[in-house]
N, C-alpha and C. Protein backbone atom coordinates (compact mmCIF):
# COMPACT_ATOMS: atom_id res chain seq x y z
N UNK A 1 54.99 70.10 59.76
CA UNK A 1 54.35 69.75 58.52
C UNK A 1 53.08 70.58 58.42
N UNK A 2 52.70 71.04 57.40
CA UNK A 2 51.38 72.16 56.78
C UNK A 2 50.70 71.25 56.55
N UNK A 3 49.53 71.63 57.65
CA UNK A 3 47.76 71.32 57.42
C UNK A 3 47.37 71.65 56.27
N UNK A 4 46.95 70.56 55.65
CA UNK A 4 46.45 71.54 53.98
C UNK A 4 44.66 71.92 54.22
N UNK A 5 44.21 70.83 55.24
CA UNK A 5 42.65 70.24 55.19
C UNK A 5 42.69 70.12 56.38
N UNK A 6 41.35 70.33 57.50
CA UNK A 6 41.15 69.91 59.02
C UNK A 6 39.36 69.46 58.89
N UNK A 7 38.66 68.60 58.44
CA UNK A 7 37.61 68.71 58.18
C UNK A 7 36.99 66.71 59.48
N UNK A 8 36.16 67.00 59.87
CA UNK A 8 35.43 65.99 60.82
C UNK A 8 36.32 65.45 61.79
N UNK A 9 37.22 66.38 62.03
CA UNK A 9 38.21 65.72 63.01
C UNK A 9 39.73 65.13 62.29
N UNK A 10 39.57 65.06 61.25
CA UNK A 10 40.38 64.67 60.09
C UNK A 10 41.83 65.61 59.88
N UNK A 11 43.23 65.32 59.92
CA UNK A 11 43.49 66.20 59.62
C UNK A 11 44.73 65.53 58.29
N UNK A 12 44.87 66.69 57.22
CA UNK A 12 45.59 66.10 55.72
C UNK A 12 46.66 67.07 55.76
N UNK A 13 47.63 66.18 55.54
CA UNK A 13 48.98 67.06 55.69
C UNK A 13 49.95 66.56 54.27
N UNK A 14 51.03 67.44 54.16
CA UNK A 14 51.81 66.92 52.78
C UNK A 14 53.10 67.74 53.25
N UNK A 15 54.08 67.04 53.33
CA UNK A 15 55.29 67.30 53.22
C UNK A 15 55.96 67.79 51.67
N UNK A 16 56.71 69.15 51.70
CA UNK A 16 57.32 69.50 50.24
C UNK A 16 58.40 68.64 49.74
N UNK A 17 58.63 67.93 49.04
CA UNK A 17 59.58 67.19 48.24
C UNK A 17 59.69 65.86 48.81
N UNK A 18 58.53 65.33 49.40
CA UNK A 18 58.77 63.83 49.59
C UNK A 18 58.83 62.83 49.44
N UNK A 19 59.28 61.65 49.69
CA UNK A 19 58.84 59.99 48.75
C UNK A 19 58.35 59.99 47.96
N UNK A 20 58.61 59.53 47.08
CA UNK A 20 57.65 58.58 45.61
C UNK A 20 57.08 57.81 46.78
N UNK A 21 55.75 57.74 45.92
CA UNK A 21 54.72 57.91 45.36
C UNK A 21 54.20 59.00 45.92
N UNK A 22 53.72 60.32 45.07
CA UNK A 22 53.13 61.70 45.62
C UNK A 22 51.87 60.85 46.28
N UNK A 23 51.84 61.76 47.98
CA UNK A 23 50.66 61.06 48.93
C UNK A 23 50.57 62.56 49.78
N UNK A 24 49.51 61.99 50.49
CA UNK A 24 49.24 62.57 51.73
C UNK A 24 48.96 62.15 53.04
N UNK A 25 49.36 62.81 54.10
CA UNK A 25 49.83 62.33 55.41
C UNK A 25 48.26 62.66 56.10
N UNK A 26 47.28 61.71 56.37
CA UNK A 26 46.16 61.67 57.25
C UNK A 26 46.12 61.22 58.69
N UNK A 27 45.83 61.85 59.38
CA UNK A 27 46.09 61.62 60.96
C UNK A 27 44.36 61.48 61.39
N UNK A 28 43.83 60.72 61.81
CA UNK A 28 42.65 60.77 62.63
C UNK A 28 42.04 60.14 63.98
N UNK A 29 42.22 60.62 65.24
CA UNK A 29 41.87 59.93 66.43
C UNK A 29 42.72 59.15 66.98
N UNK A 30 43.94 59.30 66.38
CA UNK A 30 45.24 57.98 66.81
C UNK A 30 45.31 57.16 65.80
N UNK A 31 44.93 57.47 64.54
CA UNK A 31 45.27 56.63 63.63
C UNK A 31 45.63 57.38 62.55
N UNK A 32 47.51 56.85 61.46
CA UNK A 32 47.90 57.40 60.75
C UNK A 32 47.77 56.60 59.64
N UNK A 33 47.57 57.14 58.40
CA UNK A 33 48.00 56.68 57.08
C UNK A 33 48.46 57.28 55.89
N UNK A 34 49.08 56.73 54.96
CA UNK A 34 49.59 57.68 53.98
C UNK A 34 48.79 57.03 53.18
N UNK A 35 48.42 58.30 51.86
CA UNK A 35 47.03 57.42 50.90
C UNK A 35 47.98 58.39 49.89
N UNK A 36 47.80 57.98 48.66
CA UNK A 36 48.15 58.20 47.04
C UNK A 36 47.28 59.16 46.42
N UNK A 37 48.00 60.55 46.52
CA UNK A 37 47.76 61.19 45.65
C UNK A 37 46.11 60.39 44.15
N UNK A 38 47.64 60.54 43.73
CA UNK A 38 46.22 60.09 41.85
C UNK A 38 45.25 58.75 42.59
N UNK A 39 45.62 57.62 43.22
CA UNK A 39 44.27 56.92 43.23
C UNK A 39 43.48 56.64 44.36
N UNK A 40 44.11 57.56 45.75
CA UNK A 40 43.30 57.49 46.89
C UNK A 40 42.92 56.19 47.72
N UNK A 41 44.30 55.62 47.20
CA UNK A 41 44.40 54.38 47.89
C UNK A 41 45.53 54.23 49.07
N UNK A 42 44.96 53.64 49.87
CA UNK A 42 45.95 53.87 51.21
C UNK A 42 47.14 53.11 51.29
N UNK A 43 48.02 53.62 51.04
CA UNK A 43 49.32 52.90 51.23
C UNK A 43 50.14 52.63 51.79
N UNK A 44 50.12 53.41 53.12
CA UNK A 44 50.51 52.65 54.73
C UNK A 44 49.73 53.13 55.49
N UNK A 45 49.77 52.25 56.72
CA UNK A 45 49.00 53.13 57.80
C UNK A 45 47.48 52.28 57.84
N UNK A 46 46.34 52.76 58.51
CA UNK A 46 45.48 52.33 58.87
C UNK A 46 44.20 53.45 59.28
N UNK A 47 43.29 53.35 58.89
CA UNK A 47 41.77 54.47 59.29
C UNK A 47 41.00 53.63 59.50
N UNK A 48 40.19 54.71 60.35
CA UNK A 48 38.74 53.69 60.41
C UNK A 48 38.29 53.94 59.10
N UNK A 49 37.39 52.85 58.66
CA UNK A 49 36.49 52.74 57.68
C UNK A 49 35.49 54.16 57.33
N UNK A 50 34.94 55.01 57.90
CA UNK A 50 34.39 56.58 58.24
C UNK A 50 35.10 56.90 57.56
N UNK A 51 36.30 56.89 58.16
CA UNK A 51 37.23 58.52 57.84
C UNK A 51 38.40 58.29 56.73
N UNK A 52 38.08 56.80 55.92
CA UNK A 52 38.38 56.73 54.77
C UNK A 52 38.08 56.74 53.51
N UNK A 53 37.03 56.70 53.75
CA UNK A 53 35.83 56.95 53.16
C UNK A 53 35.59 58.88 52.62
N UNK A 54 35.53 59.30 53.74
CA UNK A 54 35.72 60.96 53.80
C UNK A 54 36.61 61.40 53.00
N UNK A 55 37.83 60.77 53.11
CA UNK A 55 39.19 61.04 52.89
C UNK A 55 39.50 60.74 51.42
């Protein structure tokens, strides 16, 4: 999967042609989540509070 973003340890990834709802794949410190495109709301997965914030 293509790094789009690597910023505070953070890293944002996006798979080409995947699931509804368009998202992106955030990995940080051992913790994954998928967050929504248009409203940047996290929709599986789990972050610390920091690096969702960032994100």
């Amino acid at each position: 999967m293509p790094v789009i973003s690597f910023f505070f340890g953070i890293y944002i990834r996006m798979y080409f042609d995947d699931h509804a709802p368009p998202h992106i794949h955030v990995e940080y410190q051992g913790h994954e989540a998928f967050v929504a495109i248009e409203t940047g709301e996290i929709i599986d997965g789990r972050l610390p509070r920091k690096a969702a914030r960032l994100v």
